[in-house]
Protein backbone atom coordinates (compact mmCIF):
# COMPACT_ATOMS: atom_id res chain seq x y z
CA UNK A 1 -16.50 -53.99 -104.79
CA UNK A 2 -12.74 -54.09 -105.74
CA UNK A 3 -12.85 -56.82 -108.04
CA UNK A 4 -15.99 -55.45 -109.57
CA UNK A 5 -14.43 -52.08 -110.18
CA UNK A 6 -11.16 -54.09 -111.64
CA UNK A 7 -13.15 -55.91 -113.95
CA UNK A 8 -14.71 -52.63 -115.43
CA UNK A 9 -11.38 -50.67 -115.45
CA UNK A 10 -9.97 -54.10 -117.40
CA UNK A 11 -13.06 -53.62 -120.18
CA UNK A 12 -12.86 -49.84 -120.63
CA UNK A 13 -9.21 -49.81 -120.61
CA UNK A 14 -9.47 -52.44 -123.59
CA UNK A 15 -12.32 -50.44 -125.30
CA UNK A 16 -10.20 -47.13 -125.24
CA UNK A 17 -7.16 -49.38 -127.04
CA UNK A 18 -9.92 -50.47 -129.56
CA UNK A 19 -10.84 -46.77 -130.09
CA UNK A 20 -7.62 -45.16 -130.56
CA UNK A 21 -6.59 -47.87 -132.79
CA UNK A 22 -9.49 -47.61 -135.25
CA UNK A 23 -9.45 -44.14 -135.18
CA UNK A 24 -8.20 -42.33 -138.20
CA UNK A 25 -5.55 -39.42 -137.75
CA UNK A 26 -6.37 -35.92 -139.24
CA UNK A 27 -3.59 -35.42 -142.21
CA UNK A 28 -5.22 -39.77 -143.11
CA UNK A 29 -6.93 -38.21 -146.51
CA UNK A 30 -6.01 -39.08 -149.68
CA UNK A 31 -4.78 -35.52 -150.42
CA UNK A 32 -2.42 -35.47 -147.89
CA UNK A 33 -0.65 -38.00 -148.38
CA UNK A 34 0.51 -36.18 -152.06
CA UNK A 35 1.16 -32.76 -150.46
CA UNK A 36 -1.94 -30.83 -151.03
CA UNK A 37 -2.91 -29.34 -148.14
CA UNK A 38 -1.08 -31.40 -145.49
CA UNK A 39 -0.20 -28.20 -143.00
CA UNK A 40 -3.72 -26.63 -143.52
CA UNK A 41 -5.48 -29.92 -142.59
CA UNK A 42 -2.88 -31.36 -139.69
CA UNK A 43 -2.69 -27.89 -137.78
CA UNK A 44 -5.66 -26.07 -138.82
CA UNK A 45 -9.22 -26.44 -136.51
CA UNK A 46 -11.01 -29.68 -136.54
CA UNK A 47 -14.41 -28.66 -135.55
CA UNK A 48 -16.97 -30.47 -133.29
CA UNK A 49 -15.76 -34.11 -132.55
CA UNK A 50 -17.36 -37.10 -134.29
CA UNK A 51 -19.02 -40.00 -132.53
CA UNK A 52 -15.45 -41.80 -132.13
CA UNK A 53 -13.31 -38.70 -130.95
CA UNK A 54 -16.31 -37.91 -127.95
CA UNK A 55 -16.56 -41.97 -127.12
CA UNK A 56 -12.69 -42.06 -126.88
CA UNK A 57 -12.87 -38.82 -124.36
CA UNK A 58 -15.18 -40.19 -122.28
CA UNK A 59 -13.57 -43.71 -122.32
CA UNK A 60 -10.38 -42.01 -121.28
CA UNK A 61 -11.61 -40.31 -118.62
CA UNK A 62 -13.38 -43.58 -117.27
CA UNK A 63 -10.17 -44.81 -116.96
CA UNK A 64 -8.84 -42.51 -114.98
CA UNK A 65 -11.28 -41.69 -112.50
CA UNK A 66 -10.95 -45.86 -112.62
CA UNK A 67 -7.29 -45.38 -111.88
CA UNK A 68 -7.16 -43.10 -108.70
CA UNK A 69 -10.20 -44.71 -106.92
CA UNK A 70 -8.49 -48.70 -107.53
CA UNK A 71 -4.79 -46.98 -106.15
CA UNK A 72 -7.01 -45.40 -103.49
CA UNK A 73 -8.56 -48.61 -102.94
CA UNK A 74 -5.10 -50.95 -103.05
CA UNK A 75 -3.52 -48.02 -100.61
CA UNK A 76 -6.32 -48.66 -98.09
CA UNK A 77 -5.94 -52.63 -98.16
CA UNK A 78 -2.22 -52.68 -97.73
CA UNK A 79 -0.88 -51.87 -94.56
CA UNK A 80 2.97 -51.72 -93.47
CA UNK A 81 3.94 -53.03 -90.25
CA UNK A 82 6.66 -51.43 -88.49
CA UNK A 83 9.11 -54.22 -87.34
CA UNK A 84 9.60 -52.02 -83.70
CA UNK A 85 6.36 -52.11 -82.75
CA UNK A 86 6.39 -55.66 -81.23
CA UNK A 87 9.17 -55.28 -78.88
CA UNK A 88 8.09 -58.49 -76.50
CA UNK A 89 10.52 -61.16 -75.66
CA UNK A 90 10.72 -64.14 -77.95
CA UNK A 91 9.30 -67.21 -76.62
CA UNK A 92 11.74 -69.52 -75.11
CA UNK A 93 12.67 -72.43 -77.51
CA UNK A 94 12.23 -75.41 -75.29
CA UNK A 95 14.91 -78.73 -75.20
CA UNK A 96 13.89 -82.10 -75.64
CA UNK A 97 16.33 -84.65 -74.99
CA UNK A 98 16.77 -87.42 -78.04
CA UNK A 99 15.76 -90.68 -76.75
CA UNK A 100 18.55 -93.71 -76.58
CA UNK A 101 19.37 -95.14 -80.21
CA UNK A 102 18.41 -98.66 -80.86
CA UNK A 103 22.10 -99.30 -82.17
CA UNK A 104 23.91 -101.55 -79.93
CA UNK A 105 26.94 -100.43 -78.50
CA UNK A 106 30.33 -102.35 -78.17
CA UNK A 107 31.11 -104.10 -74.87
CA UNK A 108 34.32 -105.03 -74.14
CA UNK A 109 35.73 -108.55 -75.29
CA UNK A 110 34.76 -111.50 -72.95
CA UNK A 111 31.24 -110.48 -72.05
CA UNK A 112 28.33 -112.64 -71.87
CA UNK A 113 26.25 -111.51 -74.28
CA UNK A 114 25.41 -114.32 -77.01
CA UNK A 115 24.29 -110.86 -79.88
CA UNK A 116 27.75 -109.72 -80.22
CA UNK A 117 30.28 -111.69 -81.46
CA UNK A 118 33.95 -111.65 -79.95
């Protein structure tokens, strides 16, 4: 369900990048751009929304309802652990002697052994 939901909050957030980017601004006419009419056509009413303006609204809210159900979601999975709950004794480490090294040791001069020389 999570990943699913990622996936589709990945697409629409991608889609409502794509929107806003194509979209042309109000004062965009050729007019404008001259000074005739610039005020009257940046601050004055726009009407009913075209097919791109609605799209990008509902895209946008998508995306937001998307974002507080995933944080929901990712608040649920993660859980903090208190380090003073588990107050039990740690486990003794055990010991364990080292074995004798193969590496011959030194006897004193005048022995009998033939491996080390005097």
């Amino acid at each position: 369900m999570y990943e699913i939901l990622l996936v589709v909050y990945l697409i629409v957030a991608l889609a409502l990048v794509g929107f806003v980017l194509i979209q042309q601004g109000k004062g965009a006419d050729m007019g404008s751009s001259f000074g005739a009419g610039a005020s009257a056509t940046v601050f004055g009413s726009s009407g009913a929304g075209n097919f791109m303006t609605k799209t990008t609204t509902v895209l946008a809210t998508i995306f937001f309802v998307l974002s507080i159900v995933l944080g929901n979601l990712t608040a649920g999975q993660i859980k903090q652990t208190d380090q003073w709950e588990n107050l039990e004794a740690a486990p003794a480490v055990e010991t364990v002697e080292q074995p004798a090294s193969d590496v011959p040791v030194e006897e004193e001069k005048g022995s009998n052994n033939p491996d080390v020389p005097n």
